[in-house]
PDB file of N, CA and C in Angstrom:
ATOM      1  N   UNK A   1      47.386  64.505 -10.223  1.00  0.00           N
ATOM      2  CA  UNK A   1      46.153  64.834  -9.520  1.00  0.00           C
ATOM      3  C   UNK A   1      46.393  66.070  -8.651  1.00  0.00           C
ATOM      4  N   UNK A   2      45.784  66.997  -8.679  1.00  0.00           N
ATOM      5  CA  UNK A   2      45.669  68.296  -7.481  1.00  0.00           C
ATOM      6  C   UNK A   2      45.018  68.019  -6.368  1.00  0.00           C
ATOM      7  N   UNK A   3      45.328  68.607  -5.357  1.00  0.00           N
ATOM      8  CA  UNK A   3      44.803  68.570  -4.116  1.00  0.00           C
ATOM      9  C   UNK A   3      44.022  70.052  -3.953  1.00  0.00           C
ATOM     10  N   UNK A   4      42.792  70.037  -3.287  1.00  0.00           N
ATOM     11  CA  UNK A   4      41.948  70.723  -3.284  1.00  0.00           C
ATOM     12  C   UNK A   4      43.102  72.195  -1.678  1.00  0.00           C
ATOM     13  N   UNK A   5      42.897  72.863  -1.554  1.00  0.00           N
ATOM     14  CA  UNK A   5      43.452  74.007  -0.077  1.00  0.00           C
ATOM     15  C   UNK A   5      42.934  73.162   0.517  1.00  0.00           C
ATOM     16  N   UNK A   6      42.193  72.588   1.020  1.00  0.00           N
ATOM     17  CA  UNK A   6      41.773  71.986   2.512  1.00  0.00           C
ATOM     18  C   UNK A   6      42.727  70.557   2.506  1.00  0.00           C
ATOM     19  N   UNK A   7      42.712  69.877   1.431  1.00  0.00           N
ATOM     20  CA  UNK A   7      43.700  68.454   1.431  1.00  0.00           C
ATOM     21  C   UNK A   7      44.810  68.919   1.735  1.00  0.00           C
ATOM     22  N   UNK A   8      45.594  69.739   0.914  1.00  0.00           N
ATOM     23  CA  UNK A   8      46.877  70.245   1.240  1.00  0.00           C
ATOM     24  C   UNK A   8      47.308  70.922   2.939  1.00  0.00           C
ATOM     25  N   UNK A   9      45.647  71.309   3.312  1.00  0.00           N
ATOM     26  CA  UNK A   9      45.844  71.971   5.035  1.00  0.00           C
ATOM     27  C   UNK A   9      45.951  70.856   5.682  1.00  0.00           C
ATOM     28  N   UNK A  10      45.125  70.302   5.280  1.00  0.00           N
ATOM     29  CA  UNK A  10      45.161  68.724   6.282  1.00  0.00           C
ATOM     30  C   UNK A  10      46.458  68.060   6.122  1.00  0.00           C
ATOM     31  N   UNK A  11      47.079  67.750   5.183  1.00  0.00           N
ATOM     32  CA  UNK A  11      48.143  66.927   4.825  1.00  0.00           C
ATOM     33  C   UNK A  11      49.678  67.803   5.637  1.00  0.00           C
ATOM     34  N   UNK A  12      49.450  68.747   5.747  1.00  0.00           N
ATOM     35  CA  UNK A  12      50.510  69.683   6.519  1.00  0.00           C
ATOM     36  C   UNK A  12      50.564  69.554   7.868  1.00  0.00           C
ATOM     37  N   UNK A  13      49.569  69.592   8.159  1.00  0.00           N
ATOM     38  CA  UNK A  13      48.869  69.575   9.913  1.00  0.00           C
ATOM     39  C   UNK A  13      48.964  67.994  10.309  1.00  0.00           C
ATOM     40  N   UNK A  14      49.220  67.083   9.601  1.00  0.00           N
ATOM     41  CA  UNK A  14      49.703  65.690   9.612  1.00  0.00           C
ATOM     42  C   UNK A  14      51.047  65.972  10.064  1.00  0.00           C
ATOM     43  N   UNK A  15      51.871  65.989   8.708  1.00  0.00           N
ATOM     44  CA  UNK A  15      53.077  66.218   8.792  1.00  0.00           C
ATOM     45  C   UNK A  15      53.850  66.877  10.047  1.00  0.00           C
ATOM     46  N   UNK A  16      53.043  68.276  10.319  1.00  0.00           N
ATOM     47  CA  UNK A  16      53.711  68.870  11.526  1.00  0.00           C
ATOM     48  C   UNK A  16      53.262  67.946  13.116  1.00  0.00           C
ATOM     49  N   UNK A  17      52.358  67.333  13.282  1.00  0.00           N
ATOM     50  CA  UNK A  17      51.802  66.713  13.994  1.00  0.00           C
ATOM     51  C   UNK A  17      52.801  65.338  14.477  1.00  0.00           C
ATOM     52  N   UNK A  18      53.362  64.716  13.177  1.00  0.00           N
ATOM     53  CA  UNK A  18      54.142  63.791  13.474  1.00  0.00           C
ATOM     54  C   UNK A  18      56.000  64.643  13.899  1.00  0.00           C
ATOM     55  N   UNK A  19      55.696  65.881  13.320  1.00  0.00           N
ATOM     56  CA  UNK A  19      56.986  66.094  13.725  1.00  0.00           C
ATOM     57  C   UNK A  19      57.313  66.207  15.208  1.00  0.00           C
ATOM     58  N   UNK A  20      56.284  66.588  15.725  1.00  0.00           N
ATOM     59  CA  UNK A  20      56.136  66.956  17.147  1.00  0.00           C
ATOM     60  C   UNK A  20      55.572  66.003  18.124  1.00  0.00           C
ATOM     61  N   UNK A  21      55.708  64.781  17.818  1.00  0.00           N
ATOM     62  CA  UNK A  21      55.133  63.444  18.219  1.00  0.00           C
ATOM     63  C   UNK A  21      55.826  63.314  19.653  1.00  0.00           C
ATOM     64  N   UNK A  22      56.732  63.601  19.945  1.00  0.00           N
ATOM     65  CA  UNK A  22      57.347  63.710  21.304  1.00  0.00           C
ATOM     66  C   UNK A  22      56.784  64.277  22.528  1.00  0.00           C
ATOM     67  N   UNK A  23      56.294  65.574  21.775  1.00  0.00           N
ATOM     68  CA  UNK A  23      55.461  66.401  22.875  1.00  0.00           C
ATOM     69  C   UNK A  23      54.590  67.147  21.960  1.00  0.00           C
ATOM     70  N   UNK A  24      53.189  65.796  22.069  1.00  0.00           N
ATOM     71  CA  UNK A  24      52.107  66.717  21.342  1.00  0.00           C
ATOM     72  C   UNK A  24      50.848  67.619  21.480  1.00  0.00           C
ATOM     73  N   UNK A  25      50.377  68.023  20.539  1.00  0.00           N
ATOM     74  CA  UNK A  25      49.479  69.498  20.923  1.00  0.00           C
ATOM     75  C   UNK A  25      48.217  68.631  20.800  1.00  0.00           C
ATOM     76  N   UNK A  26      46.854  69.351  21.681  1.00  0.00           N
ATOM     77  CA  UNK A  26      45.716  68.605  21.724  1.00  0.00           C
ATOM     78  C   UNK A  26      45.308  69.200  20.737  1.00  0.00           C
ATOM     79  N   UNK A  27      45.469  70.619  20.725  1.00  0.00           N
ATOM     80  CA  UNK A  27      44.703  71.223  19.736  1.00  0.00           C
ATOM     81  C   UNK A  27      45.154  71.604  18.380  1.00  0.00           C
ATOM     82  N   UNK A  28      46.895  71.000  18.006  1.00  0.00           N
ATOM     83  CA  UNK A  28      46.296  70.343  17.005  1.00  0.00           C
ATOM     84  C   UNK A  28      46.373  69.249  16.449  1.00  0.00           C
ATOM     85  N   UNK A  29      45.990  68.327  17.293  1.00  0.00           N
ATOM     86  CA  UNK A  29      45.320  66.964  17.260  1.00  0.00           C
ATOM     87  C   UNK A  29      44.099  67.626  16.807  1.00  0.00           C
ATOM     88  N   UNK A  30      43.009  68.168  17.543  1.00  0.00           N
ATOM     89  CA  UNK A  30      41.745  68.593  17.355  1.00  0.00           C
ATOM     90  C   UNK A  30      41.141  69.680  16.000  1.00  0.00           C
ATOM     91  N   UNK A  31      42.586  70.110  15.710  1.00  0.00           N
ATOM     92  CA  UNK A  31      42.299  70.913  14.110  1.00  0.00           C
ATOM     93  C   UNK A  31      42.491  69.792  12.739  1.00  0.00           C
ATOM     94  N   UNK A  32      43.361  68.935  13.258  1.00  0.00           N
ATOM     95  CA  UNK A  32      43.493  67.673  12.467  1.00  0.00           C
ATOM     96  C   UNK A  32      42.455  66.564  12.223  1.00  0.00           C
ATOM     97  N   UNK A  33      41.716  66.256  13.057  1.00  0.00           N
ATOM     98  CA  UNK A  33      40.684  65.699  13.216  1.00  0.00           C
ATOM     99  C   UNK A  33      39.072  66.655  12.634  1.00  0.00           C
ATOM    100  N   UNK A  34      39.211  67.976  13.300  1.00  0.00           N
ATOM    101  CA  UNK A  34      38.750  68.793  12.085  1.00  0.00           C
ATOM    102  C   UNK A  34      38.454  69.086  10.991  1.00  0.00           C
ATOM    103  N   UNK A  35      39.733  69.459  10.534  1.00  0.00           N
ATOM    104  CA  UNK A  35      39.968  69.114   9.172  1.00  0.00           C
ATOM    105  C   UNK A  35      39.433  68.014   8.277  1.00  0.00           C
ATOM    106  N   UNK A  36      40.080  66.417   8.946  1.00  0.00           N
ATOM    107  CA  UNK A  36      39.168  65.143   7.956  1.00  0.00           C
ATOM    108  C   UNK A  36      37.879  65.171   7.874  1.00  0.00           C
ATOM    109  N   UNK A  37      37.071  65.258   9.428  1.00  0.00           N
ATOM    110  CA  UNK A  37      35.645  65.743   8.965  1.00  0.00           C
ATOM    111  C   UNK A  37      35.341  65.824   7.974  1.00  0.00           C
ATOM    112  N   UNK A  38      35.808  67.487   7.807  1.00  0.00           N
ATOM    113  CA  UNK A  38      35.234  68.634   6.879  1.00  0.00           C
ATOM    114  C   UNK A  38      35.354  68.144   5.754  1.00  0.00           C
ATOM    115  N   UNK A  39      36.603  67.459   5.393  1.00  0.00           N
ATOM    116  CA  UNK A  39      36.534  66.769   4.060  1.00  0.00           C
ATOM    117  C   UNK A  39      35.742  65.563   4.068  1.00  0.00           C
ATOM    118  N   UNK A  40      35.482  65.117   4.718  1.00  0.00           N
ATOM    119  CA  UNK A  40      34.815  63.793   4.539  1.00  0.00           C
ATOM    120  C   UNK A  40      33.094  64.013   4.048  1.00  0.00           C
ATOM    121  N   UNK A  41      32.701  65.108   4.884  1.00  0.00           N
ATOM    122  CA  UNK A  41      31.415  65.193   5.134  1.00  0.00           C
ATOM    123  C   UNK A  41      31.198  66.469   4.056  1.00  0.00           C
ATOM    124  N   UNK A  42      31.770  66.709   3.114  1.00  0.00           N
ATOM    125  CA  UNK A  42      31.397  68.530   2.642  1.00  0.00           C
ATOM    126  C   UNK A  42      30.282  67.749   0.868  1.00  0.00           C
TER     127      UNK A  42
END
């Protein structure tokens, strides 16, 4: 199965998100949350 550029953005911005779980970013928490939106709703 392929992932569409926006699945693959989102799925990265996960990944880096948990890497940095120690000391995390709001914003991008808030591009992450973004992101599902956009896919959810397009």
């Amino acid at each position: 199965m392929k992932l569409t550029e926006q699945e693959t953005e989102l799925i990265e911005a996960i990944r880096n998100f948990n890497k940095i779980r120690h000391n995390p970013s709001i914003e991008l928490e808030w591009w992450i949350r973004e992101l599902f939106e956009r896919l959810l709703y397009k």
